[in-house]
C-alpha atoms as a PDB file:
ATOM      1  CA  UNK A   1      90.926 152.989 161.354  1.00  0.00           C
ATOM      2  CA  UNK A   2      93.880 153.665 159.169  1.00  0.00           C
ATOM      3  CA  UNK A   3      96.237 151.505 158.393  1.00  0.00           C
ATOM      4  CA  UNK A   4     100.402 152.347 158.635  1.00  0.00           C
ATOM      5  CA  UNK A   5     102.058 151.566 155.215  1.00  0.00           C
ATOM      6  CA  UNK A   6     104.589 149.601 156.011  1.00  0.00           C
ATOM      7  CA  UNK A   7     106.166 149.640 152.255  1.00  0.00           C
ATOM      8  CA  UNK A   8     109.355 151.741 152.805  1.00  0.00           C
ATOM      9  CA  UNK A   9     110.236 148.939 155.160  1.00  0.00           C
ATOM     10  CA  UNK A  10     109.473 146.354 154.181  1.00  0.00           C
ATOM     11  CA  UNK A  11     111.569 147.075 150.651  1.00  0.00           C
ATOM     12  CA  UNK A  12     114.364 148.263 152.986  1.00  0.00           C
ATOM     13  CA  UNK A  13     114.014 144.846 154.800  1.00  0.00           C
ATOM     14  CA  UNK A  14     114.031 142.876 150.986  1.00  0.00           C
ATOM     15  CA  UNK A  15     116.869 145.166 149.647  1.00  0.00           C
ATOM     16  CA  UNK A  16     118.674 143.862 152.637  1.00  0.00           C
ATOM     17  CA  UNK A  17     118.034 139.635 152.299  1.00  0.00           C
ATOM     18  CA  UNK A  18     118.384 140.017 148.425  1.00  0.00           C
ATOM     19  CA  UNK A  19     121.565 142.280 149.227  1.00  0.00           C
ATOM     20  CA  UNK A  20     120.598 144.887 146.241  1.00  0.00           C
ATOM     21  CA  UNK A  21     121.418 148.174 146.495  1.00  0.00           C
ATOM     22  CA  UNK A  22     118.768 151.302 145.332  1.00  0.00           C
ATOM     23  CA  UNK A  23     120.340 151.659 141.720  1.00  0.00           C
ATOM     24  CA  UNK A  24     120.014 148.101 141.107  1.00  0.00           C
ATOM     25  CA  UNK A  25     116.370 147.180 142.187  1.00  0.00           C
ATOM     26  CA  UNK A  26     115.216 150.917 140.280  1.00  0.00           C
ATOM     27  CA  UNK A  27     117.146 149.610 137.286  1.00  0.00           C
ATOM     28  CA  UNK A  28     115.138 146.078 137.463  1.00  0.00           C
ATOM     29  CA  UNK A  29     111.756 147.384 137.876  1.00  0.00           C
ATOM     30  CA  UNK A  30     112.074 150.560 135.570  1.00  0.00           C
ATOM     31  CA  UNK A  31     111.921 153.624 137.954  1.00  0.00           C
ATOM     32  CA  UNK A  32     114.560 156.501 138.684  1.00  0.00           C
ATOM     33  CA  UNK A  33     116.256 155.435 141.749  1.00  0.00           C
ATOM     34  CA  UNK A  34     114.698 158.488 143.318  1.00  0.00           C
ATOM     35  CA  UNK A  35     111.611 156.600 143.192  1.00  0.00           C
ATOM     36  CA  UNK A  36     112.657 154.285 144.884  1.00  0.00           C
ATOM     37  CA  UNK A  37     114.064 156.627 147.515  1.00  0.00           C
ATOM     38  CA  UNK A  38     110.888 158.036 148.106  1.00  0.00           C
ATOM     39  CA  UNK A  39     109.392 154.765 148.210  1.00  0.00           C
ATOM     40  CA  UNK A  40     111.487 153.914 150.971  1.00  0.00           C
ATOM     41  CA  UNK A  41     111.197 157.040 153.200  1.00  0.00           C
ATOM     42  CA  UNK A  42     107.167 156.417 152.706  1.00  0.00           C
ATOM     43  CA  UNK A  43     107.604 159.853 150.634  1.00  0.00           C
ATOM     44  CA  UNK A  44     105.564 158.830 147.946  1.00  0.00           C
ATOM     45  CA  UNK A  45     102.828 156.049 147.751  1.00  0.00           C
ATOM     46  CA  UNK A  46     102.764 153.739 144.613  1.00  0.00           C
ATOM     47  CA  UNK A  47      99.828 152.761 142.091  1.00  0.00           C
ATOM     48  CA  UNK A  48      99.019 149.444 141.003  1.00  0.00           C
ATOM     49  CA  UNK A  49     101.177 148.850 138.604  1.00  0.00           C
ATOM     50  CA  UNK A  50     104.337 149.435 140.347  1.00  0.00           C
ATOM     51  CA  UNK A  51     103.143 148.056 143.387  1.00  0.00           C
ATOM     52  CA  UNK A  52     102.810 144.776 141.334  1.00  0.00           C
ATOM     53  CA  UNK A  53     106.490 145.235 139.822  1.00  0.00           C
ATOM     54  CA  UNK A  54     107.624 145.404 143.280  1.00  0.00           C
ATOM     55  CA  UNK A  55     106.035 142.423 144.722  1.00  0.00           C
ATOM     56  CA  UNK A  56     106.978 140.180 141.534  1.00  0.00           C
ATOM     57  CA  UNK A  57     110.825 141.676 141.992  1.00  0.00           C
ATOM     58  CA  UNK A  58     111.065 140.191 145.375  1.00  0.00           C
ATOM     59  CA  UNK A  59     108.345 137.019 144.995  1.00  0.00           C
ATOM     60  CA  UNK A  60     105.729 138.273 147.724  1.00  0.00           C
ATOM     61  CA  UNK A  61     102.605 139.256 148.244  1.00  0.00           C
ATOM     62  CA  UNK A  62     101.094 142.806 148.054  1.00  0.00           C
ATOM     63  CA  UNK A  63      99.802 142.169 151.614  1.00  0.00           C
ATOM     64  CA  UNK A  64     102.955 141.686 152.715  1.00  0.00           C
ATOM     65  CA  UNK A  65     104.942 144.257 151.386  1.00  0.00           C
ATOM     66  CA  UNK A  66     102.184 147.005 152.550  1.00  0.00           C
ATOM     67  CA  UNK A  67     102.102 145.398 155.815  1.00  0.00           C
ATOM     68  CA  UNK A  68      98.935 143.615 155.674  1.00  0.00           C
ATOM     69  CA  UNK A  69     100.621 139.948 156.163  1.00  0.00           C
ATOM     70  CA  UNK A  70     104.100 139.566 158.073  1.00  0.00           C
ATOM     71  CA  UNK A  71     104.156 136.283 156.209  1.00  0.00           C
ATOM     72  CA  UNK A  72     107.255 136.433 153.833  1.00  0.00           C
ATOM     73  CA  UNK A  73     107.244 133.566 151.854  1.00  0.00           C
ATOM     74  CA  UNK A  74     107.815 133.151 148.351  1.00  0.00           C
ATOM     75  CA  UNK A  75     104.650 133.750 146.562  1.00  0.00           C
ATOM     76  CA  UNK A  76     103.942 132.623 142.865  1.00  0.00           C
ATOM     77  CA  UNK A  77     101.096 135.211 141.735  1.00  0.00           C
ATOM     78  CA  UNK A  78      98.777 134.386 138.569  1.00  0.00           C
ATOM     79  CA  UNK A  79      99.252 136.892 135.793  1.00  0.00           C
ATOM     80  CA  UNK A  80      97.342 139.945 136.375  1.00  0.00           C
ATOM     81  CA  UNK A  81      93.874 140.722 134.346  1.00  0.00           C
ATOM     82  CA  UNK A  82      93.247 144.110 133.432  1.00  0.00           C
ATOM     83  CA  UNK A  83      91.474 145.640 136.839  1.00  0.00           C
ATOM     84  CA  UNK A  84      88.626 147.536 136.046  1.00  0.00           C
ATOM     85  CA  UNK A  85      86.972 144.610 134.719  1.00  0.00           C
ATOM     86  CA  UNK A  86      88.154 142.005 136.938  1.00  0.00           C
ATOM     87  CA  UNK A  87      87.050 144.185 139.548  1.00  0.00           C
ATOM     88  CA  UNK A  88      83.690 144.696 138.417  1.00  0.00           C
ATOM     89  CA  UNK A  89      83.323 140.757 138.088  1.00  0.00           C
ATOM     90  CA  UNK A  90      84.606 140.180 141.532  1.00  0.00           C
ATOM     91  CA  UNK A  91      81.849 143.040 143.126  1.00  0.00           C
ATOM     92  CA  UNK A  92      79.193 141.033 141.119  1.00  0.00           C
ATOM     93  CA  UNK A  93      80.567 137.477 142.595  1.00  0.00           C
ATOM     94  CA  UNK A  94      79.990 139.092 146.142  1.00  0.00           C
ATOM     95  CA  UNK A  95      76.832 141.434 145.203  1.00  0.00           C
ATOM     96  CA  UNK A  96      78.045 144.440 146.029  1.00  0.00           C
ATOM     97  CA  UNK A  97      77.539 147.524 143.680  1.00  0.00           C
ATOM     98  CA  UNK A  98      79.763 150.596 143.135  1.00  0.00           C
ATOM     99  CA  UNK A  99      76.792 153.012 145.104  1.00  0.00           C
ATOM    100  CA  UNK A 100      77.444 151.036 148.258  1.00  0.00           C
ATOM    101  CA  UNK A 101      81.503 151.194 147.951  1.00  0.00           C
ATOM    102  CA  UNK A 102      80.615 154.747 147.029  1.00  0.00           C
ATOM    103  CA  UNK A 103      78.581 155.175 150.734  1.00  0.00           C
ATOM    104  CA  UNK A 104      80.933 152.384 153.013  1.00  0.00           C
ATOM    105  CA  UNK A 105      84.142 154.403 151.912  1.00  0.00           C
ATOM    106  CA  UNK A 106      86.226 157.085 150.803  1.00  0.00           C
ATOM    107  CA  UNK A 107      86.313 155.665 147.589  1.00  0.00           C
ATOM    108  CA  UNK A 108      84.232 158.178 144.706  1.00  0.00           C
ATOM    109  CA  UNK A 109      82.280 157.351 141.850  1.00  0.00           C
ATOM    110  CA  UNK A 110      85.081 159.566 139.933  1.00  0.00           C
ATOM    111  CA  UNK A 111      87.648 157.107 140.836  1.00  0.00           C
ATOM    112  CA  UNK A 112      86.025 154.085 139.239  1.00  0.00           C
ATOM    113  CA  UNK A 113      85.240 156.526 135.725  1.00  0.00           C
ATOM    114  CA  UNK A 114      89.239 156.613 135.807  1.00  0.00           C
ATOM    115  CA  UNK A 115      89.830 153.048 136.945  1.00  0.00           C
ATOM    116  CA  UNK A 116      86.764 152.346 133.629  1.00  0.00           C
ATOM    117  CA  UNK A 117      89.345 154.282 131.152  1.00  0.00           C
ATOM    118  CA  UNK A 118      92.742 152.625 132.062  1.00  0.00           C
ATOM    119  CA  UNK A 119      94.156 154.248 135.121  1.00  0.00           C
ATOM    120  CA  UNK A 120      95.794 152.380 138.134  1.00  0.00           C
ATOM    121  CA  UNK A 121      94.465 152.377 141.425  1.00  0.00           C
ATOM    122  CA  UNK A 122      96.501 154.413 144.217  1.00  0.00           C
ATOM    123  CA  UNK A 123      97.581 151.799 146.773  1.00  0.00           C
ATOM    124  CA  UNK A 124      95.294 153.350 149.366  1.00  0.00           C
ATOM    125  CA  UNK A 125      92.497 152.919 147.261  1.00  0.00           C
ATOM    126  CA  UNK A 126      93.243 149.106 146.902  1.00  0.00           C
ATOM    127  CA  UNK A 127      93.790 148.464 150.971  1.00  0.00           C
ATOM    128  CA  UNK A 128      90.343 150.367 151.424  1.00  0.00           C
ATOM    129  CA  UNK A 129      88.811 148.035 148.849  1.00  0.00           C
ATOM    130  CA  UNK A 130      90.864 144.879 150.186  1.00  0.00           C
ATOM    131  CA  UNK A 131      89.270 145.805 153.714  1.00  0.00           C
ATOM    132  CA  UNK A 132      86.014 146.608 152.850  1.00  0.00           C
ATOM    133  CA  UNK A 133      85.686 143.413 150.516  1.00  0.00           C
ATOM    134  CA  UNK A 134      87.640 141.249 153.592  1.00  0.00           C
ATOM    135  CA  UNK A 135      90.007 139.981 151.007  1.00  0.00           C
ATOM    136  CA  UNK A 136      93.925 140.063 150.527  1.00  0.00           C
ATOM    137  CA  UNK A 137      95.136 142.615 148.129  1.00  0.00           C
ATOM    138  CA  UNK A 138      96.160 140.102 145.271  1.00  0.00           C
ATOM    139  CA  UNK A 139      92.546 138.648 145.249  1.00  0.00           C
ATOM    140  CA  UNK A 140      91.622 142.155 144.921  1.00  0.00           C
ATOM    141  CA  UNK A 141      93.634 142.302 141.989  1.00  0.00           C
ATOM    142  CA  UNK A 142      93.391 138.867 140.217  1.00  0.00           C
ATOM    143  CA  UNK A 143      97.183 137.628 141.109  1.00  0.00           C
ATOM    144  CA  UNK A 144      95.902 134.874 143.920  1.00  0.00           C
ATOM    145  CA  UNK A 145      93.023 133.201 143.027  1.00  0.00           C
ATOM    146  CA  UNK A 146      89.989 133.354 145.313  1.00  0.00           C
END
């Protein structure tokens, strides 16, 4: 069942308490404010490092600004480790290999070769691995401790 992204919202709903307008919030997390414009029409979907930009810009979780979590309070997140290998260690702590992630979901053997050589997860990617693994998106990613 798939999930509605609930990010252009929600950073409507943050611009709004924080009273910041588009230029502003672009300018403090280091995107063209047509990103951000996108972002909030659900035009365009972020990757992991943005997504984490975001959510440390307005103190919250990554569950909550996808929509995962309606709880909005402030959030203090650990630094974030580099994911592929975080990730690896956190499939080993729950014995799961990348053949069975490769059969339960949508997620390909080609994506974890890029995640192996630097590149960020597409948000999608992280909510199906946050539901398959039953875990919030920041354990997922090493900025809430398990």
């Amino acid at each position: 069942m798939e999930e509605e992204l609930k990010i252009g919202e929600r950073i409507t709903e943050l611009l709004i308490i924080k009273q910041i307008d588009n230029k502003t919030f672009a300018e403090n997390i280091g995107v063209n404010v047509s990103t951000v414009s996108r972002w909030r029409n659900n035009a365009k979907y972020m990757r992991l490092s943005q997504i984490v930009n975001v959510a440390n810009f307005f103190m919250c979780s990554l569950d909550f600004l996808v929509g995962r979590s309606d709880n909005i309070l402030d959030f203090q997140p650990q630094p974030c480790p580099p994911f592929y290998p975080y990730f690896r260690e956190l499939l080993k702590s729950k014995g799961i290999t990348r053949n069975q992630i490769n059969n339960d979901t949508r997620i390909k053997s080609s994506h974890f070769v890029d995640w192996k050589k630097g590149s960020d997860p597409h948000i999608l990617s992280l909510i199906e691995l946050a539901n398959y693994l039953n875990i919030t998106l920041d354990i997922l990613i090493g900025r809430e401790k398990n």
